[in-house]
N, C-alpha and C. Protein backbone atom coordinates (compact mmCIF):
# COMPACT_ATOMS: atom_id res chain seq x y z
N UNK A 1 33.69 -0.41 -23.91
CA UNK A 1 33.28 -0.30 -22.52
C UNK A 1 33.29 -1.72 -21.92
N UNK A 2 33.23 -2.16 -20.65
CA UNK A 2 34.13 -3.23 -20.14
C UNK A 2 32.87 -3.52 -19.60
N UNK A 3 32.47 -5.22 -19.65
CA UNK A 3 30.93 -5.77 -19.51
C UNK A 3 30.88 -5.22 -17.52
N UNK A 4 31.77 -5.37 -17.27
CA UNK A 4 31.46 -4.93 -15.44
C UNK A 4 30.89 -3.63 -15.59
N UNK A 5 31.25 -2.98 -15.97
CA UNK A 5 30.72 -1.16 -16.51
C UNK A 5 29.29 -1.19 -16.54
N UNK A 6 29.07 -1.71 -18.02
CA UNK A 6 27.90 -1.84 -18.44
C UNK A 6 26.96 -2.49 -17.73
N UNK A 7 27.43 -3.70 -16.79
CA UNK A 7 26.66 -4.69 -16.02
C UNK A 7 26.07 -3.92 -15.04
N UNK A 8 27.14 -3.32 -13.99
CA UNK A 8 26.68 -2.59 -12.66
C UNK A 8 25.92 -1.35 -12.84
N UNK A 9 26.17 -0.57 -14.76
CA UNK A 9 25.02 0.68 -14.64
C UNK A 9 23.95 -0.19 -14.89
N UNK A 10 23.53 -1.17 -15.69
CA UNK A 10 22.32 -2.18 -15.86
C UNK A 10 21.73 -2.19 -14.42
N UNK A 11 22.89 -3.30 -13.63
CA UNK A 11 22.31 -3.51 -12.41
C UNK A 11 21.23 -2.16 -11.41
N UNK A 12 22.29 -0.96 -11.24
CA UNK A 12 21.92 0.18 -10.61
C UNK A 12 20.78 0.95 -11.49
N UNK A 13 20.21 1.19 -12.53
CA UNK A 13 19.59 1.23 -13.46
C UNK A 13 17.87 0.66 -12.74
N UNK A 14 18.17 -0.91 -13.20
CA UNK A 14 17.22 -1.63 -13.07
C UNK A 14 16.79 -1.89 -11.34
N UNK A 15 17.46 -1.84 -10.86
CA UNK A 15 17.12 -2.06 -8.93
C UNK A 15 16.91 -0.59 -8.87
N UNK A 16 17.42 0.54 -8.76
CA UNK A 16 16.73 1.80 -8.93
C UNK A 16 15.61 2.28 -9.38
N UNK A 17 14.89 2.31 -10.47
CA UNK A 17 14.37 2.47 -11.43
C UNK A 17 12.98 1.63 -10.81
N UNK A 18 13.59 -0.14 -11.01
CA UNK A 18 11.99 -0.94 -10.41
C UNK A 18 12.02 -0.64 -9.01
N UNK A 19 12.66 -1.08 -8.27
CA UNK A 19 12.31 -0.28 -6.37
C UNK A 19 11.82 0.71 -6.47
N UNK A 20 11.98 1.41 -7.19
CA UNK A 20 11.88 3.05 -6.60
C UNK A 20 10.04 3.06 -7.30
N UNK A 21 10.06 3.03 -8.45
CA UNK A 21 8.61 2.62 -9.28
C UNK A 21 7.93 1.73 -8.24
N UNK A 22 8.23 0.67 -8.35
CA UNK A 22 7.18 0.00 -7.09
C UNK A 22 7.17 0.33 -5.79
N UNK A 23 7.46 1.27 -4.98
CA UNK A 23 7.32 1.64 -3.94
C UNK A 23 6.36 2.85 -3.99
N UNK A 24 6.55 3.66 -5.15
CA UNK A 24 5.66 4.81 -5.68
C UNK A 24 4.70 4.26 -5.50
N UNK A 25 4.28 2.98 -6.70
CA UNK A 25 2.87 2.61 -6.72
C UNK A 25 2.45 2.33 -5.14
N UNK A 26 3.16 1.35 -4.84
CA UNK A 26 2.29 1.16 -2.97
C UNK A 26 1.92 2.15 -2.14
N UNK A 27 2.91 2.77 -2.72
CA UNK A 27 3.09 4.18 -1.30
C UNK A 27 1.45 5.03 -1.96
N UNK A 28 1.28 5.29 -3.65
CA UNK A 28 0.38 5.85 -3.88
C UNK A 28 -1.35 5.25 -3.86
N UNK A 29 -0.98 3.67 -3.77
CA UNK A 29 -2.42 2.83 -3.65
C UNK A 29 -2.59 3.26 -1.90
N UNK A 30 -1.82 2.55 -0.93
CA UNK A 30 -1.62 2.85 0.39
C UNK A 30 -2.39 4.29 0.87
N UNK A 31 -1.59 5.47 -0.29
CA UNK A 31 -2.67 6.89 1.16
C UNK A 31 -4.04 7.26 -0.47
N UNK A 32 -4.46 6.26 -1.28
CA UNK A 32 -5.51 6.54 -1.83
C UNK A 32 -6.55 5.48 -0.94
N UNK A 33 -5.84 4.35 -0.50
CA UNK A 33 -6.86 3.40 0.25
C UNK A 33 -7.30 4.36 1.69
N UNK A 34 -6.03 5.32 2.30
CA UNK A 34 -6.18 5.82 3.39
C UNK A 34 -6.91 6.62 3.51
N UNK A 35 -6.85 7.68 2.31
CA UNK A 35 -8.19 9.03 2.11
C UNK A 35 -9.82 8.30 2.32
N UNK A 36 -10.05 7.26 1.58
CA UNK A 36 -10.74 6.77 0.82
C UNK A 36 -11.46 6.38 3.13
N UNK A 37 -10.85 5.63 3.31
CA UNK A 37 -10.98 5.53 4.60
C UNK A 37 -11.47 6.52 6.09
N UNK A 38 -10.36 7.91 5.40
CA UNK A 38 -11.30 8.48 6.33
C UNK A 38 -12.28 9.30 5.60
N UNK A 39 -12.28 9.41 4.52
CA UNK A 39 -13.62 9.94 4.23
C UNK A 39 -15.01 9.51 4.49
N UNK A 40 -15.23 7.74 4.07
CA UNK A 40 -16.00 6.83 4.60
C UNK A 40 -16.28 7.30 6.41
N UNK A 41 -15.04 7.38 6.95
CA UNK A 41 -15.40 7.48 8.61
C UNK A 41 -16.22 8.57 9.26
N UNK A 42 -16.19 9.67 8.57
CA UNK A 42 -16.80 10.87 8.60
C UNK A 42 -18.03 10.87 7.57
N UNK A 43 -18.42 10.04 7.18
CA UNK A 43 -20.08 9.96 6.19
C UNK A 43 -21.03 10.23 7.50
N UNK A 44 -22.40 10.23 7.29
CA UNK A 44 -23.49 10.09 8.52
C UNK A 44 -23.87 9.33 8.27
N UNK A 45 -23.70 8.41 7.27
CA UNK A 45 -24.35 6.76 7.61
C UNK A 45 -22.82 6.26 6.50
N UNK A 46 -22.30 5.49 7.26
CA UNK A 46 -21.14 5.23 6.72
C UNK A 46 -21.60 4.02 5.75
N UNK A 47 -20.77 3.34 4.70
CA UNK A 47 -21.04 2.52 4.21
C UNK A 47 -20.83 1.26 4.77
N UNK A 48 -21.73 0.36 3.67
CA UNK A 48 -21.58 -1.42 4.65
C UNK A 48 -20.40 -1.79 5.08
N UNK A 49 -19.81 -2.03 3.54
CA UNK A 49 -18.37 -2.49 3.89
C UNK A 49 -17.98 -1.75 5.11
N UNK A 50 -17.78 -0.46 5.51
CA UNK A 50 -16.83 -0.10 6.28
C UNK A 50 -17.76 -0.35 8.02
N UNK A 51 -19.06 -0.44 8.03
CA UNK A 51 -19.25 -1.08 9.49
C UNK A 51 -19.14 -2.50 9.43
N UNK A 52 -19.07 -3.29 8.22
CA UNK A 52 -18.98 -4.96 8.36
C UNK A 52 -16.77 -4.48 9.51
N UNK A 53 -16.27 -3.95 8.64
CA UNK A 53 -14.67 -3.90 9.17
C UNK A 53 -14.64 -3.41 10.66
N UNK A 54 -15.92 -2.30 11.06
CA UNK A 54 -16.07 -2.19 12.11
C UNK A 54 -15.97 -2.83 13.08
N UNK A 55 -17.63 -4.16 12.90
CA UNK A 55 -17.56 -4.95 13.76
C UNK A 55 -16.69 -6.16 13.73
N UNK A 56 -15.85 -6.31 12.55
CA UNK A 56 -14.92 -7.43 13.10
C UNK A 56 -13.42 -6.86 13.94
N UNK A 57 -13.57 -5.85 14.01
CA UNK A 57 -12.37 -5.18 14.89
C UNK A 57 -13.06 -5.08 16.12
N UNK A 58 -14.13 -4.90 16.23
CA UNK A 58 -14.56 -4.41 17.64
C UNK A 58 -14.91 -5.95 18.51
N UNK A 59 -14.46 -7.48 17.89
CA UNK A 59 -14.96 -8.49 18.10
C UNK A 59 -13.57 -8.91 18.70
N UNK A 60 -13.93 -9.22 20.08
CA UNK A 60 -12.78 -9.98 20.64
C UNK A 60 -12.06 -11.18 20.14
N UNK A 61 -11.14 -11.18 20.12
CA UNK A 61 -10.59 -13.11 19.88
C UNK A 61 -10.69 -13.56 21.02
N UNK A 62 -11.45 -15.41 20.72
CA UNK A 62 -11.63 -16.33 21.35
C UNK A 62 -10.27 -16.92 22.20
N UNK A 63 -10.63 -16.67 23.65
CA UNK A 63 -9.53 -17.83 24.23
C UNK A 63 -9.56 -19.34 24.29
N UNK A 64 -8.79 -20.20 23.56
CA UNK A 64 -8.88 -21.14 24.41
C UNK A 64 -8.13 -21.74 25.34
């Protein structure tokens, strides 16, 4: 088998295989951070962390 052969299934292999795997993981951390989010939003006393994120969104930026 001719090293270009072997090289480009390596290549397609390995860029397939890791892209595709690491995008899984983000894509699956991403809507576990997102559930995780609105569940917190819908509590009746939400947690700290999530009113500390509150009020720094609800805080204007300074002009100068």
């Amino acid at each position: 088998m001719p090293f270009y052969l072997t090289a480009s299934i390596g290549f397609f292999l390995g860029f397939a295989f890791g892209v595709g795997c690491a995008l899984a993981v983000m894509y699956s951390i991403y809507m576990g951070g997102y559930r995780a989010a609105i569940r917190d939003s819908q509590l009746d006393t939400p947690p700290e962390r999530y009113r500390h994120a509150r009020e720094k969104l609800s805080v204007s930026p300074k002009k100068d």
